[in-house]
C-alpha atoms as a PDB file:
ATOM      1  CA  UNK A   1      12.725  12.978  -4.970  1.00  0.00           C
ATOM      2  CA  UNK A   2      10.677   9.840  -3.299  1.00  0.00           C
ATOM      3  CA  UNK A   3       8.382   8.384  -5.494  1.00  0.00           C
ATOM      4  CA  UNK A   4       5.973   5.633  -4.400  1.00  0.00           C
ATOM      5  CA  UNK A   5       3.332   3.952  -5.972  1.00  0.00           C
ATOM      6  CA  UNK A   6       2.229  -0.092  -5.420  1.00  0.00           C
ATOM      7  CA  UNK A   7       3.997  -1.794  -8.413  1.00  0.00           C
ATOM      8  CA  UNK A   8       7.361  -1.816 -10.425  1.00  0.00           C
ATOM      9  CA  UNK A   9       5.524  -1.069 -13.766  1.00  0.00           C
ATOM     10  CA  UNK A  10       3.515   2.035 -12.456  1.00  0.00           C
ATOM     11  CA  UNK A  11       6.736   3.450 -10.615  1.00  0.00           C
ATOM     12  CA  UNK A  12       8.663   2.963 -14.032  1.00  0.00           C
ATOM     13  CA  UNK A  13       5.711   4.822 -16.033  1.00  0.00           C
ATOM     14  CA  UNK A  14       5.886   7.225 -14.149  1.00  0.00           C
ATOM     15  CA  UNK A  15       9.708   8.081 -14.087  1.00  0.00           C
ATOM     16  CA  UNK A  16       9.639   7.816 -18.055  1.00  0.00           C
ATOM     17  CA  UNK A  17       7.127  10.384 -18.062  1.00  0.00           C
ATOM     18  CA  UNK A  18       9.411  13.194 -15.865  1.00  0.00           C
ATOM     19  CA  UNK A  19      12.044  12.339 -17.884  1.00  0.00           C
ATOM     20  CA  UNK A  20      10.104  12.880 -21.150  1.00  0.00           C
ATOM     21  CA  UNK A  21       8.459  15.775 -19.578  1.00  0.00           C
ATOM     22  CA  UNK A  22      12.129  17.149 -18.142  1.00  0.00           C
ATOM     23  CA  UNK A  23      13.533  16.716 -21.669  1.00  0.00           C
ATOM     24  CA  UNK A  24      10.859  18.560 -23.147  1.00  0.00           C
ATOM     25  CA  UNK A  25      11.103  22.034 -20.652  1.00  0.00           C
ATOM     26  CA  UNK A  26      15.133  21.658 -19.752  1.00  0.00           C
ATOM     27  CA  UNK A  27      16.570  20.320 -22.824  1.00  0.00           C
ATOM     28  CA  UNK A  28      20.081  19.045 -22.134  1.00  0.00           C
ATOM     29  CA  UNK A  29      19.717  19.776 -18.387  1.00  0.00           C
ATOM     30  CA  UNK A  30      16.934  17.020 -18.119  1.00  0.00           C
ATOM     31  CA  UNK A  31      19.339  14.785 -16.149  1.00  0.00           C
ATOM     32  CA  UNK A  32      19.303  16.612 -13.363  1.00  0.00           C
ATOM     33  CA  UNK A  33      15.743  14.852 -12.383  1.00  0.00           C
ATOM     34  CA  UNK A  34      16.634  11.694 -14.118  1.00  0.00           C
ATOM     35  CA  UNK A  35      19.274  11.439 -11.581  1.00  0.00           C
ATOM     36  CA  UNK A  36      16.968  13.018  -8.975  1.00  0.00           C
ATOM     37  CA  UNK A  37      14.411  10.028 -10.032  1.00  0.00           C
ATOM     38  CA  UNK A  38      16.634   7.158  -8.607  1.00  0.00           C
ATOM     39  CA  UNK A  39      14.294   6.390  -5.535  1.00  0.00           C
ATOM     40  CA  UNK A  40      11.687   5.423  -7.586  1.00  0.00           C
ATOM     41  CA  UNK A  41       9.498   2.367  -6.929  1.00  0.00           C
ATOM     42  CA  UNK A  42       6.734   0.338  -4.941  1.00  0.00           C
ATOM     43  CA  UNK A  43       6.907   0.898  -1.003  1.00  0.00           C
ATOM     44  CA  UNK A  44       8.199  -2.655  -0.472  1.00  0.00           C
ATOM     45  CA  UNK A  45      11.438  -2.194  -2.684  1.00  0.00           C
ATOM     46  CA  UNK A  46      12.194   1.332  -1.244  1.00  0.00           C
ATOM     47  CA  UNK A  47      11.548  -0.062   2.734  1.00  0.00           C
ATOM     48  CA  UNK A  48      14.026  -2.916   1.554  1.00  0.00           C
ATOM     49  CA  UNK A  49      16.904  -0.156   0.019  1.00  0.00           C
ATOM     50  CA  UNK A  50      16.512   1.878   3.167  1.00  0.00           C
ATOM     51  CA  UNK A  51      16.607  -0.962   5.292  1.00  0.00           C
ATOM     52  CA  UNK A  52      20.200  -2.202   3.926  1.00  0.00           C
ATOM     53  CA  UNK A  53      21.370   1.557   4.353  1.00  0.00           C
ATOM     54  CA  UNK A  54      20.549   1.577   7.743  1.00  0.00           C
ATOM     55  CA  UNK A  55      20.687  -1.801   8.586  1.00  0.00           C
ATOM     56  CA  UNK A  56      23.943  -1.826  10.931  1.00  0.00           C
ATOM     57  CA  UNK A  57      22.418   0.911  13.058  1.00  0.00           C
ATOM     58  CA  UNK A  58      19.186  -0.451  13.638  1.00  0.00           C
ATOM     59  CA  UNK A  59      20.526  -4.154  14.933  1.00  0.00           C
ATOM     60  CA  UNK A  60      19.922  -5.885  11.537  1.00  0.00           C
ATOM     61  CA  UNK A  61      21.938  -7.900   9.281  1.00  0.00           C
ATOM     62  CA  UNK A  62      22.316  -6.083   6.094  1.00  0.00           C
ATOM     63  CA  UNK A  63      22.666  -9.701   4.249  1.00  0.00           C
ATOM     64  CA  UNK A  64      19.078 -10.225   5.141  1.00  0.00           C
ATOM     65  CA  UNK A  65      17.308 -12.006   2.866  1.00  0.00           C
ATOM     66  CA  UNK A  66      13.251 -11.390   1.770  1.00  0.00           C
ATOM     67  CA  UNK A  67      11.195 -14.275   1.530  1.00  0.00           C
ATOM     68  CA  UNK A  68       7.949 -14.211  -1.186  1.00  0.00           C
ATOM     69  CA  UNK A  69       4.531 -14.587   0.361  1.00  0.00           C
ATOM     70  CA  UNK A  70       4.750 -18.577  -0.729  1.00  0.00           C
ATOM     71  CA  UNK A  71       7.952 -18.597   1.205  1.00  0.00           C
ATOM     72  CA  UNK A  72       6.480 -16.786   4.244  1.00  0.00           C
ATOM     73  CA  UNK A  73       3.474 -18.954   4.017  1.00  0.00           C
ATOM     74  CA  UNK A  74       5.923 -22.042   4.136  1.00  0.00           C
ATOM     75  CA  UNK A  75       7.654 -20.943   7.285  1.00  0.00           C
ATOM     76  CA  UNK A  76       4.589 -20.286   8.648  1.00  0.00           C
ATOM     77  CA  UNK A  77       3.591 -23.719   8.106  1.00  0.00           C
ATOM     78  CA  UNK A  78       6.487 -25.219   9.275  1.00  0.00           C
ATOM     79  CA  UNK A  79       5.941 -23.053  12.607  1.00  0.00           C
ATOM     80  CA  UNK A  80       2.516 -24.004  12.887  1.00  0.00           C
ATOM     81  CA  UNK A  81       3.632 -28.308  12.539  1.00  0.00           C
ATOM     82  CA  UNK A  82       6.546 -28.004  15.090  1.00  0.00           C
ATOM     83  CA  UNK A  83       3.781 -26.378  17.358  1.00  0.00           C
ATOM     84  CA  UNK A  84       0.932 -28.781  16.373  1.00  0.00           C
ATOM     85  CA  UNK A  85      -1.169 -26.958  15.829  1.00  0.00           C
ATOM     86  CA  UNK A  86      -1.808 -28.931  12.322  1.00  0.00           C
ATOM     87  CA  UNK A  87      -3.076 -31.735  14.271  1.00  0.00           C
ATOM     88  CA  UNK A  88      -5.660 -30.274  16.363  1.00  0.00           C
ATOM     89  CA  UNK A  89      -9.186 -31.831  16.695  1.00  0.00           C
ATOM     90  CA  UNK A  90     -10.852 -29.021  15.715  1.00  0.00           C
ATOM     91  CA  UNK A  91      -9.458 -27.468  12.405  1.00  0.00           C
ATOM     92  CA  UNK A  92      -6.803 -24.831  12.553  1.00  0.00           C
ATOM     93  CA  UNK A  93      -6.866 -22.589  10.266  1.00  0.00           C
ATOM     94  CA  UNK A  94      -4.432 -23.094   6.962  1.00  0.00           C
ATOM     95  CA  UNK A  95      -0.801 -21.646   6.495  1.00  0.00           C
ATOM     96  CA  UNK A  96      -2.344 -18.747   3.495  1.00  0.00           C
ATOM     97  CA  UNK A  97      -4.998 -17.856   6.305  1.00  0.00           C
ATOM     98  CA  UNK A  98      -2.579 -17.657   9.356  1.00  0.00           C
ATOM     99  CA  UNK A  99      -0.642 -15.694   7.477  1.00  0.00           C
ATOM    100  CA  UNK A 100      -3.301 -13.153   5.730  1.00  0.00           C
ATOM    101  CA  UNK A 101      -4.159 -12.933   9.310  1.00  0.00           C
ATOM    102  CA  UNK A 102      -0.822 -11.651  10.217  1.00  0.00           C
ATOM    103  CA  UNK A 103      -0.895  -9.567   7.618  1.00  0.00           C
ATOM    104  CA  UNK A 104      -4.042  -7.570   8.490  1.00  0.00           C
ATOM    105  CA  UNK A 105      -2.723  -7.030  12.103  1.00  0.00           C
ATOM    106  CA  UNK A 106       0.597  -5.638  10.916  1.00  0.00           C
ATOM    107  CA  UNK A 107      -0.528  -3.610   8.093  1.00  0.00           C
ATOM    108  CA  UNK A 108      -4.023  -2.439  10.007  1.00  0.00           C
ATOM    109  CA  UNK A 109      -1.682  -1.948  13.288  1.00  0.00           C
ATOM    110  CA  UNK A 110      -4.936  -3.350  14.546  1.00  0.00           C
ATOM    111  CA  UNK A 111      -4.798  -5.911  18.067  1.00  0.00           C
ATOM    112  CA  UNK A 112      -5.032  -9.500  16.505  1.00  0.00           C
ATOM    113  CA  UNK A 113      -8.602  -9.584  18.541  1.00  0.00           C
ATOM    114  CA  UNK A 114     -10.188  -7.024  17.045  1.00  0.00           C
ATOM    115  CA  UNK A 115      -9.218  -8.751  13.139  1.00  0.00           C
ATOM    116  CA  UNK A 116      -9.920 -11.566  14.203  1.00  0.00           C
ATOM    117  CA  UNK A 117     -13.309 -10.304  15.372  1.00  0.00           C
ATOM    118  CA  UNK A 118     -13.611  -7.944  11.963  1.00  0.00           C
ATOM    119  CA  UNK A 119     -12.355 -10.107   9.091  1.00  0.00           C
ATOM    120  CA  UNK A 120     -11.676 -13.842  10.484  1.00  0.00           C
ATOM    121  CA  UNK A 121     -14.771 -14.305  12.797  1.00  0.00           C
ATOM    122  CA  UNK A 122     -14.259 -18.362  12.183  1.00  0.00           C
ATOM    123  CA  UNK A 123     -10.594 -18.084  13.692  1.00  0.00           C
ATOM    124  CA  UNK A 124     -11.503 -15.986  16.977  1.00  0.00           C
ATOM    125  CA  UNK A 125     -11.361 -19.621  18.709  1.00  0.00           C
ATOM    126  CA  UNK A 126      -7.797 -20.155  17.879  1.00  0.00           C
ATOM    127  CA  UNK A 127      -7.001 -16.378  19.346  1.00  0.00           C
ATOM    128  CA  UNK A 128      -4.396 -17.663  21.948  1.00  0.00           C
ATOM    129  CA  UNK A 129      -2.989 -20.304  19.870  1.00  0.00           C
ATOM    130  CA  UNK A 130      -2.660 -17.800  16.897  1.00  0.00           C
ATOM    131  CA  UNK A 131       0.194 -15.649  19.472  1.00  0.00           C
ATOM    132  CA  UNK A 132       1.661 -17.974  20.060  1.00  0.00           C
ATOM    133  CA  UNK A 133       2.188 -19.269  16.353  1.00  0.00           C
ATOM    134  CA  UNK A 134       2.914 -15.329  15.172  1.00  0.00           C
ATOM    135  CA  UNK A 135       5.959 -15.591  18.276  1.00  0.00           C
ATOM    136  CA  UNK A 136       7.117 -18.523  17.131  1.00  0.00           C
ATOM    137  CA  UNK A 137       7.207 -17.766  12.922  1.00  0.00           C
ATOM    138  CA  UNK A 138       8.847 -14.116  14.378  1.00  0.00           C
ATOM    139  CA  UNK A 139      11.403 -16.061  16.174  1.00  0.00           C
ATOM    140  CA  UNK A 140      12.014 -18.764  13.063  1.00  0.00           C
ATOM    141  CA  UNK A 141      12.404 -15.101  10.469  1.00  0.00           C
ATOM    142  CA  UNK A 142      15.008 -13.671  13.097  1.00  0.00           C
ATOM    143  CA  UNK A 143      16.702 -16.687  13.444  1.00  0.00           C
ATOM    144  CA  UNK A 144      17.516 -17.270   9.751  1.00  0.00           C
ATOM    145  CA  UNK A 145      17.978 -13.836   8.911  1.00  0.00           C
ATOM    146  CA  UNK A 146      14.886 -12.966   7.186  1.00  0.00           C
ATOM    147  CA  UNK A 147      12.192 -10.164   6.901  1.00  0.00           C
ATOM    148  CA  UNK A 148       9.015 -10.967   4.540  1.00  0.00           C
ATOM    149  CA  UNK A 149       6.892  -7.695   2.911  1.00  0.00           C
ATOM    150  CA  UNK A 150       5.696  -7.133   5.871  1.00  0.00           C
ATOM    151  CA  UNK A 151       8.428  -6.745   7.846  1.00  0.00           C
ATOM    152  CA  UNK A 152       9.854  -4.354   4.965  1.00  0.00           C
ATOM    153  CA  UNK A 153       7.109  -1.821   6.147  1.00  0.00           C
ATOM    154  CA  UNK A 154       7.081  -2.567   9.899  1.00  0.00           C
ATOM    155  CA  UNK A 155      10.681  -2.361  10.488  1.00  0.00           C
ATOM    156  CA  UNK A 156      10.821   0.830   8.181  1.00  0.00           C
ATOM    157  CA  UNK A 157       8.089   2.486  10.450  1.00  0.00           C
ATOM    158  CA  UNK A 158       9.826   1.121  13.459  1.00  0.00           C
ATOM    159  CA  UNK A 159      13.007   2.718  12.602  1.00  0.00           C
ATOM    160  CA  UNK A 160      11.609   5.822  11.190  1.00  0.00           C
ATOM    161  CA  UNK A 161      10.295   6.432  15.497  1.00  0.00           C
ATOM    162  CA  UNK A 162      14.237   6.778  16.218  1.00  0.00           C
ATOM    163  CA  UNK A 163      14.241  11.130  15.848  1.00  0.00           C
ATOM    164  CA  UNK A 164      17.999  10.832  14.412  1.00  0.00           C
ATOM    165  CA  UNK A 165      17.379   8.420  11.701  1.00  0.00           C
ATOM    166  CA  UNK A 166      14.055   9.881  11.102  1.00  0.00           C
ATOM    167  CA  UNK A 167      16.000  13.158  10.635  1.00  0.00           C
ATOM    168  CA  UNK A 168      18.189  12.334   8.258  1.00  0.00           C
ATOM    169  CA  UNK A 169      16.075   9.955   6.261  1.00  0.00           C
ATOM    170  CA  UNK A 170      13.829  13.534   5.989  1.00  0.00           C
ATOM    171  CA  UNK A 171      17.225  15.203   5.058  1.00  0.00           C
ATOM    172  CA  UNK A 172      17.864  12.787   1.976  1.00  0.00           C
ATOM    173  CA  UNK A 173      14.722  13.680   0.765  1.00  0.00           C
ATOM    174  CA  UNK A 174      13.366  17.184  -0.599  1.00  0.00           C
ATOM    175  CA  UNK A 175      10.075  15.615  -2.375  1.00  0.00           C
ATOM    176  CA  UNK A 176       7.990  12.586  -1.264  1.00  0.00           C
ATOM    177  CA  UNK A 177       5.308  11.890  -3.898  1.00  0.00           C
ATOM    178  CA  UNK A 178       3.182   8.728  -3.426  1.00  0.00           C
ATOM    179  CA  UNK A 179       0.484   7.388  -6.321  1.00  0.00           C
ATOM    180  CA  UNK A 180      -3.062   6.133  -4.970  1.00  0.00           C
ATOM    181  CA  UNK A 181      -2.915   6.984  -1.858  1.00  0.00           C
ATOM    182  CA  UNK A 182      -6.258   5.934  -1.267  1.00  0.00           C
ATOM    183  CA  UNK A 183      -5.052   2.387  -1.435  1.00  0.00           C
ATOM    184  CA  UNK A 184      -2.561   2.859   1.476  1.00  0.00           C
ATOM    185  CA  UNK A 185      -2.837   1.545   5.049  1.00  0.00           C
ATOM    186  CA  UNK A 186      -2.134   2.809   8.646  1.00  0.00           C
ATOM    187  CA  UNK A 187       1.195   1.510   8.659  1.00  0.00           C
ATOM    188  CA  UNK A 188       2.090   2.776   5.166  1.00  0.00           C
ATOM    189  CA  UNK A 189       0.812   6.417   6.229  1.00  0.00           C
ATOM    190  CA  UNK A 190       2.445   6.215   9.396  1.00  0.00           C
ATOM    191  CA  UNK A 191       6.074   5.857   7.574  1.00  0.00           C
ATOM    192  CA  UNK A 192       4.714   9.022   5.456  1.00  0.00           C
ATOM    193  CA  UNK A 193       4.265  11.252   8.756  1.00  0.00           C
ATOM    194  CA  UNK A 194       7.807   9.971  10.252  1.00  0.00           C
ATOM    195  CA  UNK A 195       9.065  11.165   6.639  1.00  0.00           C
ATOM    196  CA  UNK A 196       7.655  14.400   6.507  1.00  0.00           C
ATOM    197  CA  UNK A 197       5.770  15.067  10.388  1.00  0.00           C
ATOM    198  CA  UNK A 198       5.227  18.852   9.456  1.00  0.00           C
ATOM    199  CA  UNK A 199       4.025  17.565   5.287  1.00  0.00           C
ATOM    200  CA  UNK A 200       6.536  19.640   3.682  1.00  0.00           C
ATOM    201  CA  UNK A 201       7.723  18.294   0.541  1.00  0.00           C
ATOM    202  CA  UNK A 202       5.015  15.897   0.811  1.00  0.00           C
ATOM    203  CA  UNK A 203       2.388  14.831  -2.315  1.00  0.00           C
ATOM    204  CA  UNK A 204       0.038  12.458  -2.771  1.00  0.00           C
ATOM    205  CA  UNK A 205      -2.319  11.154  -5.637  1.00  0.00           C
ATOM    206  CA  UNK A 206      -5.358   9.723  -5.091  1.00  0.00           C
ATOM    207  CA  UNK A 207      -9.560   9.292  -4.997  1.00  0.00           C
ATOM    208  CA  UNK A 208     -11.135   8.323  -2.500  1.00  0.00           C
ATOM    209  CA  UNK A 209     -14.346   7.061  -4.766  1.00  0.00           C
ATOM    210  CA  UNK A 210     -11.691   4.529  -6.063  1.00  0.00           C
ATOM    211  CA  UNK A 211     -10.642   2.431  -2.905  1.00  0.00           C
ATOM    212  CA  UNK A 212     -11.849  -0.357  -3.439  1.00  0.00           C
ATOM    213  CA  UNK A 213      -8.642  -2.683  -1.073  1.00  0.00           C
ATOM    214  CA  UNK A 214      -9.903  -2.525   2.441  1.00  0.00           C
ATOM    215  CA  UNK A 215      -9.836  -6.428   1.856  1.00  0.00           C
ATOM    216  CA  UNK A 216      -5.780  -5.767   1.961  1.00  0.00           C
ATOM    217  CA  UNK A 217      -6.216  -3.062   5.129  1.00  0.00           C
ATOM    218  CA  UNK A 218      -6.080  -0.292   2.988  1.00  0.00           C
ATOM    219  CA  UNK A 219      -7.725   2.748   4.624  1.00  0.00           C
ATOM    220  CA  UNK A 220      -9.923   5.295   2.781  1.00  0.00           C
ATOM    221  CA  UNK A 221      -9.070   7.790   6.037  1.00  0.00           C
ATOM    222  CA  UNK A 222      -5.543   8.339   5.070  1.00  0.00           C
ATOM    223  CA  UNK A 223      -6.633  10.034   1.975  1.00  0.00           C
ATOM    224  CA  UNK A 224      -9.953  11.932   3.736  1.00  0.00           C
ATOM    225  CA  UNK A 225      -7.802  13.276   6.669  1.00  0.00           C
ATOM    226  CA  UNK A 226      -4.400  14.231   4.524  1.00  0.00           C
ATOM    227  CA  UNK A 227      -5.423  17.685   4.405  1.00  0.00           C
ATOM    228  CA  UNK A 228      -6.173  18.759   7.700  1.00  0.00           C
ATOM    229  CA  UNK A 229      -3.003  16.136   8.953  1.00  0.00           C
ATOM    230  CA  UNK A 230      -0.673  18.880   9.197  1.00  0.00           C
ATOM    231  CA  UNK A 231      -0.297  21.962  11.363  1.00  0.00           C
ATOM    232  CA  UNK A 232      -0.351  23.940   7.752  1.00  0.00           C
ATOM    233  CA  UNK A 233      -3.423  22.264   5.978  1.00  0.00           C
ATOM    234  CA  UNK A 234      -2.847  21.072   2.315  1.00  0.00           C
ATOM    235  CA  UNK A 235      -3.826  22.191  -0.798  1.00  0.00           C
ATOM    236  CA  UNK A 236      -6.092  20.505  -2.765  1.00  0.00           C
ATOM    237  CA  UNK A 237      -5.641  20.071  -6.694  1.00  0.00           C
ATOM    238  CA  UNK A 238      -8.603  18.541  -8.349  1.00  0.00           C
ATOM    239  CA  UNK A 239      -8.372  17.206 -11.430  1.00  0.00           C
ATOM    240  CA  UNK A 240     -11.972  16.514 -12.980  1.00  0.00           C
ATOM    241  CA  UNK A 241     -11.363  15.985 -16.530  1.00  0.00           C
ATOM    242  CA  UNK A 242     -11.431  12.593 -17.341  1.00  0.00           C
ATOM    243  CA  UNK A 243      -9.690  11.448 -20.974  1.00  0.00           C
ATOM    244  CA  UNK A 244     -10.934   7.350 -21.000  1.00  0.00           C
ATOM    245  CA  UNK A 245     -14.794   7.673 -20.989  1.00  0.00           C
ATOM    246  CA  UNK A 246     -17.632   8.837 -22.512  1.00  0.00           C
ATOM    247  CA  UNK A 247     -20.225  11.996 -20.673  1.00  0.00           C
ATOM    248  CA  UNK A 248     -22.797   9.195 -20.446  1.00  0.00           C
ATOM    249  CA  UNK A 249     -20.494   6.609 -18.239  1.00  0.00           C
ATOM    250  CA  UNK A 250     -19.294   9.632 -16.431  1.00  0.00           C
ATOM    251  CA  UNK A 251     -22.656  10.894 -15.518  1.00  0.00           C
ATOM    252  CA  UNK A 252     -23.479   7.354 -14.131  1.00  0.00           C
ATOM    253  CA  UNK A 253     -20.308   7.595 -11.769  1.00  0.00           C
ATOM    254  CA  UNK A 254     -20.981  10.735 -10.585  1.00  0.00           C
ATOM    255  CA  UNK A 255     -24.289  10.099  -9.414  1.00  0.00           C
ATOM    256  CA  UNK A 256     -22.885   6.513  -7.314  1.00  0.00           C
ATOM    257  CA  UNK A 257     -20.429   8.738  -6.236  1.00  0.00           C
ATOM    258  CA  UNK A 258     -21.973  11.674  -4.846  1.00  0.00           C
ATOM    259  CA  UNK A 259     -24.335   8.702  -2.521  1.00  0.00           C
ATOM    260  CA  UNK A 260     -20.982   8.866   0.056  1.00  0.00           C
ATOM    261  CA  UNK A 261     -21.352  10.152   2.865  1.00  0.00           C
ATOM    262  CA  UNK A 262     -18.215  11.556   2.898  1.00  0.00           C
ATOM    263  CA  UNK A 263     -15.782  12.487   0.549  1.00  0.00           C
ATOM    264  CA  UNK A 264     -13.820  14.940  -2.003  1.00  0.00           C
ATOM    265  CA  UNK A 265     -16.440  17.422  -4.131  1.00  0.00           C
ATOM    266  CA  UNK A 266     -15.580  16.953  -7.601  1.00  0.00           C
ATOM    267  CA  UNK A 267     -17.440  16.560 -10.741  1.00  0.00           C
ATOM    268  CA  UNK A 268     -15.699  14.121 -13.521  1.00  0.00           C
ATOM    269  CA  UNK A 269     -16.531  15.588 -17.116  1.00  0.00           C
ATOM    270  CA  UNK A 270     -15.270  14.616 -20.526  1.00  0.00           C
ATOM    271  CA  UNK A 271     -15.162  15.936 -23.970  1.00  0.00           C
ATOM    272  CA  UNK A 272     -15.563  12.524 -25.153  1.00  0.00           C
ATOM    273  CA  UNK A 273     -19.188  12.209 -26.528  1.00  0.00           C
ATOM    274  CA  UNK A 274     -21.765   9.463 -26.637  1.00  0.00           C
ATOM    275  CA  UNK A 275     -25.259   8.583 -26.780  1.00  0.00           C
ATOM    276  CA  UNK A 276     -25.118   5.164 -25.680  1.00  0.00           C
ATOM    277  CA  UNK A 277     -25.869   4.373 -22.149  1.00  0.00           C
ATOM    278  CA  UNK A 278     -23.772   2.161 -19.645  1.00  0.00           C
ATOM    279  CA  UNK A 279     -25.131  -1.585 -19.050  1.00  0.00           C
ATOM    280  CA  UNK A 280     -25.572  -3.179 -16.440  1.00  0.00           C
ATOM    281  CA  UNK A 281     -24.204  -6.867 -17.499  1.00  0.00           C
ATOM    282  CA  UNK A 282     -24.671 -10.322 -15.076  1.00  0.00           C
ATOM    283  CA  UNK A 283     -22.442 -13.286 -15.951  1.00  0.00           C
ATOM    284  CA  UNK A 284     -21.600 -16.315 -14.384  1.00  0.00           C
ATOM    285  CA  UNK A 285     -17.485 -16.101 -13.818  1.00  0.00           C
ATOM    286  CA  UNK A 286     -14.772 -14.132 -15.203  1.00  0.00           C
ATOM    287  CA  UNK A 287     -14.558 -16.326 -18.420  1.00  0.00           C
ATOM    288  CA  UNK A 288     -18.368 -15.351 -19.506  1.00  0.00           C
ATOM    289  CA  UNK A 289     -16.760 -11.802 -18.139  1.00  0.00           C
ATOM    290  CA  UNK A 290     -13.683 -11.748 -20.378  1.00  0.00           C
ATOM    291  CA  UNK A 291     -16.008 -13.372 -23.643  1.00  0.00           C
ATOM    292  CA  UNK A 292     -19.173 -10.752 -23.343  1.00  0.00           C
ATOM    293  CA  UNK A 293     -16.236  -7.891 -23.445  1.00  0.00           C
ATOM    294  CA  UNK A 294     -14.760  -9.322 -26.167  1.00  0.00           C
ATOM    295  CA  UNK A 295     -17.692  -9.483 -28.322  1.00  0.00           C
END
């Protein structure tokens, strides 16, 4: 079993809970999926596992190390001085925007243009100079042996296109489950179809009223076209019982929700009874925020 979700802390939850749940049907046999459970985690720490495995047979160093996005920023920045491009007349944008920039295109597998265009509008002038900085960092990660999040993705897609590695990285796995799936992106769902191209075996959790990280390239499709993905379309489990909230906040939701113009039929309903109405609250910054739910 392959279990994904997008932290540590969620991906642990979740294991405790099979186990518990495993103890609770199989008794002393629970192990078995305990064991089974030992790909558990965030897609970043999986890509980087899989990566070491197959390192040697995909031209990589298995030693390789993975910078932090304030280490990636930092090479970035030192790419973008030994250019000069941090001494231009006009401003150029800063290391943490180069490098969210570099970010979208990989993770959107969207031309740098058309983000630029999209999301950065105020960096489209620096189009050409922006290759040639995203060469040059490229070159300065290869050189010193290093991959940064994104490459832990891109390189795991990459080598998931090779039909005998894709093969028997399918083989190793009889499940794939993956948590909010509505908060993947392209390149994310495109390691999911290498995986599993015929969606055997293949689970995912999500709404698609809840994605709320297209800031991040996460795309809403991925969840709205998983069904009809796959020569043999997928069934759809709908769980509409909600334990957290009250019928009143519910009701609210349902009627914002059912304003999309496309999306999953469901109705959320609780047992949960109240007679007081959601508010709609204005404050000034997260501190008024974090005080007015307090009191």
């Amino acid at each position: 079993i392959l279990l994904m979700t997008f932290s540590r802390r969620a991906a642990s939850e979740m294991a405790k809970r099979v186990e518990r749940i495993a103890g609770e049907v199989l008794g002393r046999d629970a192990s078995v999926i305990a064991d089974a459970l030992s790909w558990a985690g965030t897609f970043h720490g999986i890509g980087a596992r899989l990566l070491r495995d197959y390192a040697l047979e995909i031209g990589l160093d298995p030693a390789f190390t993975i910078h932090d996005r304030e280490d990636s920023a930092d090479l970035m920045n030192l790419a973008r001085h030994e250019l000069g491009f941090s001494k231009t007349e006009g401003r150029f944008p800063t290391k943490g925007t180069c490098l969210q920039i570099y970010s979208r295109a990989v993770n959107a597998q969207t031309p740098l243009g058309e983000v630029l265009g999209a999301v950065f509008p105020w960096c489209a002038g620096w189009a050409d100079q922006l290759k040639e900085l995203f060469s040059a960092y490229v070159e300065a990660k290869q050189a010193q042996n290093v991959l940064d999040y994104d490459d832990l993705l891109l390189y795991w897609a990459q080598m998931a296109t090779e039909p005998e590695i894709a093969a028997h990285l399918s083989s190793r796995f009889d499940h794939v489950l993956v948590d909010e799936y509505q908060d993947t992106n392209r390149l994310q769902a495109s390691i999911l179809t290498a995986l599993k191209p015929d969606g055997s075996g293949l689970t995912v959790v999500g709404d698609d009223a809840q994605s709320i990280y297209s800031f991040r390239a996460a795309e809403v499709r991925n969840i709205l076209d998983f069904p009809k993905q796959f020569a043999r379309q997928a069934s759809i489990v709908t769980l509409e019982r909600n334990y957290r909230s009250t019928e009143t906040i519910l009701a609210a939701a349902n009627a914002v929700i059912g304003e999309a113009s496309e999306r999953f039929t469901k109705n959320l309903w609780s047992e949960r009874r109240s007679s007081e109405k959601p508010l709609l609250v204005s404050v000034r910054d997260e501190a008024e925020q974090a005080s007015y739910v307090c009191q």
